[in-house]
PDB file of N, CA and C in Angstrom:
ATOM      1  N   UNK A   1      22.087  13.920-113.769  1.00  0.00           N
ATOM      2  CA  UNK A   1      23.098  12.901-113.787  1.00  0.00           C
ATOM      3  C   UNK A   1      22.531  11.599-114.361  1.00  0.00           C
ATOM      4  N   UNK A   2      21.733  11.233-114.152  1.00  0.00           N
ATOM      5  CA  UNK A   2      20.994   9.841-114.222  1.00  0.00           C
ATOM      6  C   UNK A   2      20.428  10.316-115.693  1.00  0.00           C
ATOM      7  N   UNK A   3      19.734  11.158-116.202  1.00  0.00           N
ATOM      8  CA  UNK A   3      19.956  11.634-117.773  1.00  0.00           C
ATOM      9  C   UNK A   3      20.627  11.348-118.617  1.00  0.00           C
ATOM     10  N   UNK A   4      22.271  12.015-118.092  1.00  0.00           N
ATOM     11  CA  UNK A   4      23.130  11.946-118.686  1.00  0.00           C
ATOM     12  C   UNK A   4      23.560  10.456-119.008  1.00  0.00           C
ATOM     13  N   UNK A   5      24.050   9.679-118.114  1.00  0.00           N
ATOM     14  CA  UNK A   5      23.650   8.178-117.853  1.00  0.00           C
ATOM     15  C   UNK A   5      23.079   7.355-118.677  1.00  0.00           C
ATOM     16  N   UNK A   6      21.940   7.852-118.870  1.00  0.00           N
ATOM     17  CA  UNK A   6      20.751   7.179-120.078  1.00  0.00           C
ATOM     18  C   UNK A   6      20.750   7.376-120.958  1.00  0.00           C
ATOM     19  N   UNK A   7      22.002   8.502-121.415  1.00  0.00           N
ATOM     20  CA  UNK A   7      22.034   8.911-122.883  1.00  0.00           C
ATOM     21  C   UNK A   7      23.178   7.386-123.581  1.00  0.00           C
ATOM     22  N   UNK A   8      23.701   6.859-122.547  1.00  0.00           N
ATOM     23  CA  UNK A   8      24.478   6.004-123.048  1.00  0.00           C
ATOM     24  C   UNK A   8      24.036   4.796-123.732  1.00  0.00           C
ATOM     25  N   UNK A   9      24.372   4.623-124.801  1.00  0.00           N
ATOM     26  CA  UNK A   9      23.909   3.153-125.938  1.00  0.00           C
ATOM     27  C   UNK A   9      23.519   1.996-124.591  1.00  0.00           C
ATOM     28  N   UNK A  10      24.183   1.643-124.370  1.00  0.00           N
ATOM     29  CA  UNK A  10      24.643   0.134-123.610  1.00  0.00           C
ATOM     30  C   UNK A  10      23.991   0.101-121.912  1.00  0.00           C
ATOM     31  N   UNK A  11      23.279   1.857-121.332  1.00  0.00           N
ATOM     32  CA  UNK A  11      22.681   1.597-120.161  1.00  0.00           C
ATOM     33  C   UNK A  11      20.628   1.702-120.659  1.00  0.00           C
ATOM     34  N   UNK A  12      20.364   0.919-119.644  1.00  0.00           N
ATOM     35  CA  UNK A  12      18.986   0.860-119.791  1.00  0.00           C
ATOM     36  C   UNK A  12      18.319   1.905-119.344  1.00  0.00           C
ATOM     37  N   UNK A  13      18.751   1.792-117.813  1.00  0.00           N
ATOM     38  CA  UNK A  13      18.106   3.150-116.673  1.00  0.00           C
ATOM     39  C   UNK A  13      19.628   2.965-115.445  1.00  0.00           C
ATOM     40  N   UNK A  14      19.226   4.112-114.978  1.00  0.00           N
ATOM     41  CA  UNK A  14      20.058   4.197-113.989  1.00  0.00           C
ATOM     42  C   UNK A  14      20.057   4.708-112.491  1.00  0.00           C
ATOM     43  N   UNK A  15      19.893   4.798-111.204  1.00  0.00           N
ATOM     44  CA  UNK A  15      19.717   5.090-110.296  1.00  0.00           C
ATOM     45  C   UNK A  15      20.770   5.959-109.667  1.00  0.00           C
ATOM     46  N   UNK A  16      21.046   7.808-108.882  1.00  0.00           N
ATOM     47  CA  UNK A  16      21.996   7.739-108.319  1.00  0.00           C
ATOM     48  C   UNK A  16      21.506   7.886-106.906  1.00  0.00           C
ATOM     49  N   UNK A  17      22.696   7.090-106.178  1.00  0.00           N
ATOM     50  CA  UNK A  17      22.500   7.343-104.191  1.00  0.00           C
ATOM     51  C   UNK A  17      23.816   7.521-103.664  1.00  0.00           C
ATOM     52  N   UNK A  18      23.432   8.378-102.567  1.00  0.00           N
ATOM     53  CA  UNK A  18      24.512   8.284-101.534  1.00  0.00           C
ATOM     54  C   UNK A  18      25.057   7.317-100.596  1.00  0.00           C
ATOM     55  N   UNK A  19      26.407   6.873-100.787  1.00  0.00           N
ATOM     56  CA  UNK A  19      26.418   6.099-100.004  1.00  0.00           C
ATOM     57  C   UNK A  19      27.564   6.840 -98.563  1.00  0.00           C
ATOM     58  N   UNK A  20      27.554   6.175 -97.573  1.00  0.00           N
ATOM     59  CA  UNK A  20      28.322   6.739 -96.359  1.00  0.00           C
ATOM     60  C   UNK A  20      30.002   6.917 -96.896  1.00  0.00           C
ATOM     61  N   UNK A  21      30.415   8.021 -96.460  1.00  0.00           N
ATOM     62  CA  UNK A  21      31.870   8.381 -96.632  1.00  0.00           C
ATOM     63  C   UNK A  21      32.637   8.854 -95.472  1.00  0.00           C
ATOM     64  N   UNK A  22      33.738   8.625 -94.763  1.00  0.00           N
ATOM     65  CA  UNK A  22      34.155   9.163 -93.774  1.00  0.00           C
ATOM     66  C   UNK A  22      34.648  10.678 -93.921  1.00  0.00           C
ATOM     67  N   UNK A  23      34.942  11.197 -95.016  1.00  0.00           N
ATOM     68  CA  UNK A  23      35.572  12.445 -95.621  1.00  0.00           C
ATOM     69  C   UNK A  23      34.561  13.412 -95.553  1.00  0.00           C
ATOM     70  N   UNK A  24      33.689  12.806 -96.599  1.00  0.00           N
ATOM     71  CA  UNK A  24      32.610  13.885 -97.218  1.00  0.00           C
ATOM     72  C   UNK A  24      31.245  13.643 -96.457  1.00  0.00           C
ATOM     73  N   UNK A  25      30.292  12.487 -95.392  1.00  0.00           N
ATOM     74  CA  UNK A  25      29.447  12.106 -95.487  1.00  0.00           C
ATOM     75  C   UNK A  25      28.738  11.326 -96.314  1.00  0.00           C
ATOM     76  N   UNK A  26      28.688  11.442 -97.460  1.00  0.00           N
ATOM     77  CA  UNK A  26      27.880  10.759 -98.296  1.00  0.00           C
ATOM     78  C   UNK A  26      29.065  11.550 -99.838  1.00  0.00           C
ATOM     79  N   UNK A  27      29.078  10.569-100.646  1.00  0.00           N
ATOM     80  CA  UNK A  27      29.765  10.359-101.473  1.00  0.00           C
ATOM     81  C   UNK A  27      28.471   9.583-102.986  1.00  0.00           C
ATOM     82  N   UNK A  28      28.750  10.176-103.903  1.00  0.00           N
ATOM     83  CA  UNK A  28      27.504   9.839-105.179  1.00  0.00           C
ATOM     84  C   UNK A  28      28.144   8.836-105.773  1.00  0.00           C
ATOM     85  N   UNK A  29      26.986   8.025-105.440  1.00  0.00           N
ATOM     86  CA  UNK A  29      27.190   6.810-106.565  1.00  0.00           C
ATOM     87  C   UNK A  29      26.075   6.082-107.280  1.00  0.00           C
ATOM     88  N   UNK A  30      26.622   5.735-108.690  1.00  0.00           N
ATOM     89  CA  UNK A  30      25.768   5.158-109.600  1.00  0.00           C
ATOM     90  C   UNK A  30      25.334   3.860-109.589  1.00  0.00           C
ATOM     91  N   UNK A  31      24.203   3.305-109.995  1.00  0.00           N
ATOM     92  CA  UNK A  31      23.782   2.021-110.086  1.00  0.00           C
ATOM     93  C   UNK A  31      22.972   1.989-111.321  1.00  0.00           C
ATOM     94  N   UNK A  32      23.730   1.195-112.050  1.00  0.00           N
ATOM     95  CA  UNK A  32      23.712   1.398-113.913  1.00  0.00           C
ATOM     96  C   UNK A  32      22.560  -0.128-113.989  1.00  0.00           C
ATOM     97  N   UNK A  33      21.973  -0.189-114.503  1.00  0.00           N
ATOM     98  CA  UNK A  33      21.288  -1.554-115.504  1.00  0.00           C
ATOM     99  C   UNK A  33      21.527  -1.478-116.774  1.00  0.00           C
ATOM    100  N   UNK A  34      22.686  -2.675-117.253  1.00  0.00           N
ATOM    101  CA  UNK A  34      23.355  -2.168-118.309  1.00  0.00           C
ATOM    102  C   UNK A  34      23.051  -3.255-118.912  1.00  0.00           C
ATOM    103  N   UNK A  35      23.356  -3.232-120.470  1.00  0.00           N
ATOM    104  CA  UNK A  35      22.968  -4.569-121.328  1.00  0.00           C
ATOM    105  C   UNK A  35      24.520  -5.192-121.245  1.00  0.00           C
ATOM    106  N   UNK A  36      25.621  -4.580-121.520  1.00  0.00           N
ATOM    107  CA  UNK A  36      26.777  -4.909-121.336  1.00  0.00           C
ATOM    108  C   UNK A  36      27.787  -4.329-120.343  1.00  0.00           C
ATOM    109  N   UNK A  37      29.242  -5.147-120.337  1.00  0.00           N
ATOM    110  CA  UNK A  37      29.633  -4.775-119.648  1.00  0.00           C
ATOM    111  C   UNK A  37      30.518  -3.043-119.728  1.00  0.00           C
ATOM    112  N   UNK A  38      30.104  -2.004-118.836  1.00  0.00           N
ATOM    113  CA  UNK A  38      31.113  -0.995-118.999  1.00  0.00           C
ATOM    114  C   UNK A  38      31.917  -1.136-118.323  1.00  0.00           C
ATOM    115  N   UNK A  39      33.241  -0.283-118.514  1.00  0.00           N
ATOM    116  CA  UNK A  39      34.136  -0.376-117.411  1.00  0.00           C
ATOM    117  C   UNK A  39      34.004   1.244-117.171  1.00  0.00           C
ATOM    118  N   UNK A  40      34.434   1.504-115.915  1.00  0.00           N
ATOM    119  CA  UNK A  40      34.088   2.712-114.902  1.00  0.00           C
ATOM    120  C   UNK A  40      34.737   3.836-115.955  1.00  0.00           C
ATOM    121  N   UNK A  41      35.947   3.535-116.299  1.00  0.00           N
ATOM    122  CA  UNK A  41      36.657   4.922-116.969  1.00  0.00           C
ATOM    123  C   UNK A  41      36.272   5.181-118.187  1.00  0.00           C
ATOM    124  N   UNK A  42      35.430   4.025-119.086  1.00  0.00           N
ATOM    125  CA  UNK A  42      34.357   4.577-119.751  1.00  0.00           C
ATOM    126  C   UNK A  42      33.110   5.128-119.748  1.00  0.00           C
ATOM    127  N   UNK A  43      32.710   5.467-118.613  1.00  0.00           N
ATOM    128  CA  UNK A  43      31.639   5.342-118.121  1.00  0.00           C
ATOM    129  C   UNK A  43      31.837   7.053-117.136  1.00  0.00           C
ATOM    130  N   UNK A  44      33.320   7.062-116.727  1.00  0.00           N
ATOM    131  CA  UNK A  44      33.318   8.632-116.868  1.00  0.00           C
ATOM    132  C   UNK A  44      34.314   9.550-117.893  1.00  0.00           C
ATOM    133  N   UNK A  45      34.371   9.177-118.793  1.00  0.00           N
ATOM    134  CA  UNK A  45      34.989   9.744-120.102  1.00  0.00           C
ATOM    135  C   UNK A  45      33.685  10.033-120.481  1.00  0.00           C
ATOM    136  N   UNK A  46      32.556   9.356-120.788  1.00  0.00           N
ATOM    137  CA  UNK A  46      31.406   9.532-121.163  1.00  0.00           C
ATOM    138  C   UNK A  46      30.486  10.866-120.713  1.00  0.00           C
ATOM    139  N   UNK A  47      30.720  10.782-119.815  1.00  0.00           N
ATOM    140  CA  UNK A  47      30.059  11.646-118.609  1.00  0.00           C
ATOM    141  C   UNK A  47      30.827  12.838-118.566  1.00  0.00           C
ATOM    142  N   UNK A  48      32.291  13.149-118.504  1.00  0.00           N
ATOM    143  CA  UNK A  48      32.968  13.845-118.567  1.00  0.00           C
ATOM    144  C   UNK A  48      32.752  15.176-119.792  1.00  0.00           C
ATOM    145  N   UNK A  49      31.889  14.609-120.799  1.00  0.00           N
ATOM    146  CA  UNK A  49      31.480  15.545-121.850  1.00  0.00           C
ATOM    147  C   UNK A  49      30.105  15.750-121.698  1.00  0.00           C
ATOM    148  N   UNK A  50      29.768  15.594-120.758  1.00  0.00           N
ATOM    149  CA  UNK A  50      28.321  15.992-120.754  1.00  0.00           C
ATOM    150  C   UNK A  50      27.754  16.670-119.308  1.00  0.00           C
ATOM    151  N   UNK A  51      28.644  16.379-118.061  1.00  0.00           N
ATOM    152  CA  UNK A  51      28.460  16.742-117.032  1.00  0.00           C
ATOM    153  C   UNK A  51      29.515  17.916-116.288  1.00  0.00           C
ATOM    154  N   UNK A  52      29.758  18.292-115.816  1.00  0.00           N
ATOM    155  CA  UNK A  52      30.717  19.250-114.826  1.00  0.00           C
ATOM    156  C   UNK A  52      31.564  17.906-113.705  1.00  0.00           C
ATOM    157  N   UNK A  53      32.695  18.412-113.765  1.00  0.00           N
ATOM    158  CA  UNK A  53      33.353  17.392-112.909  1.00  0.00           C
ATOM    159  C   UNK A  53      33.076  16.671-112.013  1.00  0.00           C
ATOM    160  N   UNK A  54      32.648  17.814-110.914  1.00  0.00           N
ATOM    161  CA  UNK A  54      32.016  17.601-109.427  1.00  0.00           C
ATOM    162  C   UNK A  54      30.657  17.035-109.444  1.00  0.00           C
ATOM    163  N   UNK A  55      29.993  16.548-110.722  1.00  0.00           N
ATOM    164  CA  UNK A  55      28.955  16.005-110.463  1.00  0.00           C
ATOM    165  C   UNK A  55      28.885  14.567-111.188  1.00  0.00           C
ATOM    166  N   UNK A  56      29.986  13.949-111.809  1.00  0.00           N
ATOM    167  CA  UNK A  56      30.309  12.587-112.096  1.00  0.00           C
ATOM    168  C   UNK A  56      30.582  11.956-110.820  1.00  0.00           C
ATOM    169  N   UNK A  57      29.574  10.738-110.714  1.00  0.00           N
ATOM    170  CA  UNK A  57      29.905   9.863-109.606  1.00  0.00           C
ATOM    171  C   UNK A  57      31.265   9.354-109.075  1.00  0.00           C
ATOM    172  N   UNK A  58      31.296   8.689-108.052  1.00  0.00           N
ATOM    173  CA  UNK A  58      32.720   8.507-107.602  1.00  0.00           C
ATOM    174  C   UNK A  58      32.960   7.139-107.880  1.00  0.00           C
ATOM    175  N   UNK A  59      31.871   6.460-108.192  1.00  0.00           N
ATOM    176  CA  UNK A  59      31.478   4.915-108.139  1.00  0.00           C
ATOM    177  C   UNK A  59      30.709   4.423-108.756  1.00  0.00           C
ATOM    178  N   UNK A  60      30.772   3.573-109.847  1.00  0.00           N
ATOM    179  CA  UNK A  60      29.727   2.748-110.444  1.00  0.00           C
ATOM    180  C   UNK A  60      29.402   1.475-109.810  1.00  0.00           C
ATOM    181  N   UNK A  61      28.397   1.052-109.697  1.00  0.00           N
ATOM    182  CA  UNK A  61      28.234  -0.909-109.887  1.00  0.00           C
ATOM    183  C   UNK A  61      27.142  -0.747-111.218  1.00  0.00           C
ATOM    184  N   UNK A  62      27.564  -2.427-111.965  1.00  0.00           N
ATOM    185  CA  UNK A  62      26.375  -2.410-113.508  1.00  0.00           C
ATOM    186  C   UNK A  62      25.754  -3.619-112.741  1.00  0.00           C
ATOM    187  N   UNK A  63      24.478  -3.448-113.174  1.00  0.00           N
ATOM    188  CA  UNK A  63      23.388  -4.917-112.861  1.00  0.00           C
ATOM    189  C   UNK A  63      22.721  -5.055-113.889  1.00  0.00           C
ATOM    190  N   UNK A  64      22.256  -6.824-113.991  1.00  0.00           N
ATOM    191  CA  UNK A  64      21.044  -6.005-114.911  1.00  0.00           C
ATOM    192  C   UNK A  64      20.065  -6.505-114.522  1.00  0.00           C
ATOM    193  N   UNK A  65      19.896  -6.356-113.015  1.00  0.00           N
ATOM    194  CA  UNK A  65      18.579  -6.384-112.250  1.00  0.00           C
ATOM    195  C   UNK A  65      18.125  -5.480-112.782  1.00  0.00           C
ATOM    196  N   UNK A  66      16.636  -5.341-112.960  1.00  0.00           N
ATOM    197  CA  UNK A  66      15.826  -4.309-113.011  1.00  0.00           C
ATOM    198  C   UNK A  66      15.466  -3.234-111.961  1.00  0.00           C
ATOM    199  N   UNK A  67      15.892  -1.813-111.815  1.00  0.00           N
ATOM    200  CA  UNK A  67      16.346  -0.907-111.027  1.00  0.00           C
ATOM    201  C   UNK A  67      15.175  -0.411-110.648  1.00  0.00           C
ATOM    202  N   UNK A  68      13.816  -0.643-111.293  1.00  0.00           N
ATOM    203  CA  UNK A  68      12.723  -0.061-111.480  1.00  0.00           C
ATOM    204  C   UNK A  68      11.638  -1.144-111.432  1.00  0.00           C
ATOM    205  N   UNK A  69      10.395  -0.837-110.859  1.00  0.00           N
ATOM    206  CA  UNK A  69       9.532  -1.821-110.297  1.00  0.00           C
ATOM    207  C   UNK A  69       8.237  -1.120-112.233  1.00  0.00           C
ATOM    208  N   UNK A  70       7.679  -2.500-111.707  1.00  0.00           N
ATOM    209  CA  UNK A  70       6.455  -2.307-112.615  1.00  0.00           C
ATOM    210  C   UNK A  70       5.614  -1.182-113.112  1.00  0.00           C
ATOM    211  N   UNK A  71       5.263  -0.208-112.118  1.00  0.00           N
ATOM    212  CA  UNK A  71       4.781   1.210-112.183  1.00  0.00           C
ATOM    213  C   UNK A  71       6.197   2.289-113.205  1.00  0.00           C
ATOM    214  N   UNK A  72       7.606   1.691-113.214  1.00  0.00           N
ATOM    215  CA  UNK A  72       8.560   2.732-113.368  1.00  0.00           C
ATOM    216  C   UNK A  72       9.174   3.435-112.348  1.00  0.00           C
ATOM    217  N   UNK A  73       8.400   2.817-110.818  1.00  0.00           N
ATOM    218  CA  UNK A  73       9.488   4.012-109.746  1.00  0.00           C
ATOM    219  C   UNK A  73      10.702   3.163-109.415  1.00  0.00           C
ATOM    220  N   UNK A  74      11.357   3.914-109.168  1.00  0.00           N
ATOM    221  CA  UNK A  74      12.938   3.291-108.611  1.00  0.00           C
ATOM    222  C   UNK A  74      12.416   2.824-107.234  1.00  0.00           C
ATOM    223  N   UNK A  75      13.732   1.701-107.558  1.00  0.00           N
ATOM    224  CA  UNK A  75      13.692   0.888-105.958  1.00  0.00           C
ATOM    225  C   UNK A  75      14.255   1.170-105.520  1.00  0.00           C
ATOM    226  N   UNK A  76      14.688   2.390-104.713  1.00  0.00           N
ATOM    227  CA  UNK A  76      15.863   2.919-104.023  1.00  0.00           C
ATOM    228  C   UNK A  76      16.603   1.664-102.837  1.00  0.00           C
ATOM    229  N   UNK A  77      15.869   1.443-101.933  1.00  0.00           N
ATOM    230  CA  UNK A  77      15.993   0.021-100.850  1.00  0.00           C
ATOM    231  C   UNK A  77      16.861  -0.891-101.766  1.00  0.00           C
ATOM    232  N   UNK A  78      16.874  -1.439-102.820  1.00  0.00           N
ATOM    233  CA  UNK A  78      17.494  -2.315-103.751  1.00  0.00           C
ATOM    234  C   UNK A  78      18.899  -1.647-104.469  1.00  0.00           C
ATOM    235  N   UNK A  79      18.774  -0.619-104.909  1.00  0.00           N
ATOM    236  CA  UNK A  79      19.834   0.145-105.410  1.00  0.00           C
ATOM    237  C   UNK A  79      20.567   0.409-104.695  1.00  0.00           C
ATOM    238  N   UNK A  80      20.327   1.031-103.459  1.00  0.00           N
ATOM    239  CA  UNK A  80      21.259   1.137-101.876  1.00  0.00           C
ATOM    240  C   UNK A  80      21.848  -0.305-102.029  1.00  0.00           C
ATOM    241  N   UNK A  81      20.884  -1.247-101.885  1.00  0.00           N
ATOM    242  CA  UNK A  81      21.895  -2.474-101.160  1.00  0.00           C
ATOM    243  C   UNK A  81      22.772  -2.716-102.727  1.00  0.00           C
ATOM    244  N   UNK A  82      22.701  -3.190-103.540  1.00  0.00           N
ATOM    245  CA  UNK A  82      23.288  -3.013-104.993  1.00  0.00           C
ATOM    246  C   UNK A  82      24.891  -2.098-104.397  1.00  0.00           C
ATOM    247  N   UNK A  83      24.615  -1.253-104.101  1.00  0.00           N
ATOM    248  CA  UNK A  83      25.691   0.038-104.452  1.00  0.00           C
ATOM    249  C   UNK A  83      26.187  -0.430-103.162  1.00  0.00           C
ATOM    250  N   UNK A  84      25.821  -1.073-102.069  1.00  0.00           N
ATOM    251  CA  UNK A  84      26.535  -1.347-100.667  1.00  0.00           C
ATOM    252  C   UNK A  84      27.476  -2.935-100.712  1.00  0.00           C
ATOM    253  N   UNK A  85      26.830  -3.583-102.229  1.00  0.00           N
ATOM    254  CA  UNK A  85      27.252  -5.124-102.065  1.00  0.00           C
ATOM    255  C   UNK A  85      26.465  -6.018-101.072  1.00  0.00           C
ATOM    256  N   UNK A  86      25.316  -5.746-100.836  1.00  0.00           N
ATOM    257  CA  UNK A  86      24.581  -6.576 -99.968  1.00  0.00           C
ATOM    258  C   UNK A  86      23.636  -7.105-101.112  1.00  0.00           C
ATOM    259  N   UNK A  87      23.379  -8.262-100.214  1.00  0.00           N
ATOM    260  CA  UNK A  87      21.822  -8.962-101.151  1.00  0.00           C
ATOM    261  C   UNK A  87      20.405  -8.410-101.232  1.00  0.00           C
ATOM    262  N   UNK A  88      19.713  -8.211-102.445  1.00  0.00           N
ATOM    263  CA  UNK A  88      18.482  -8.155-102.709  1.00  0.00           C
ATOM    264  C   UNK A  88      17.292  -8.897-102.699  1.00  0.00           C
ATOM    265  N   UNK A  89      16.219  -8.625-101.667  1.00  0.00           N
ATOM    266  CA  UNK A  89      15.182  -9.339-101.532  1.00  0.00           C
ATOM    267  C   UNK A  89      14.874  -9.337-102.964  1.00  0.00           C
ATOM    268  N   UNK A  90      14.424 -10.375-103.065  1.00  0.00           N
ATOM    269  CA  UNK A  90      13.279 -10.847-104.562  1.00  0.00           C
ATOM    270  C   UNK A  90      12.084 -10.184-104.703  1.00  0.00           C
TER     271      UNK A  90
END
């Protein structure tokens, strides 16, 4: 998923997490670092030709915090809060 994601012109890197759902438990969602702005239904039209239904996220947020620390690992702790609308420690 996050591949697919990166194949896009306009995203840098991308992170996916679960966030809490009352339905399903956990529900997939994306956290894009994008140079510009996408909007979501481009973003699964995109995806839509490259992925299987059931595995396009349910949810985007774009940042263009950097999703990824110095080494290249994801900041998951940051991307969670990102994808929850909470604030990010510095």
């Amino acid at each position: 998923m996050e591949a697919a994601l990166s194949a896009h012109p306009d995203v840098v890197t991308s992170v996916v997490v679960g966030l809490p759902d009352d339905d399903l438990g956990q529900r997939v969602h994306a956290v894009i670092e994008a140079t510009a702005v996408i909007p979501d239904e481009d973003l699964r039209a995109f995806l839509a030709e490259r992925l299987a239904r059931y595995k396009i996220p349910r949810g985007f947020t774009l940042t263009r915090q950097p999703l990824r620390d110095d080494a290249g690992k994801v900041r998951r702790a940051d991307s969670r809060a990102l994808a929850e609308g909470r604030p990010v420690d510095a």
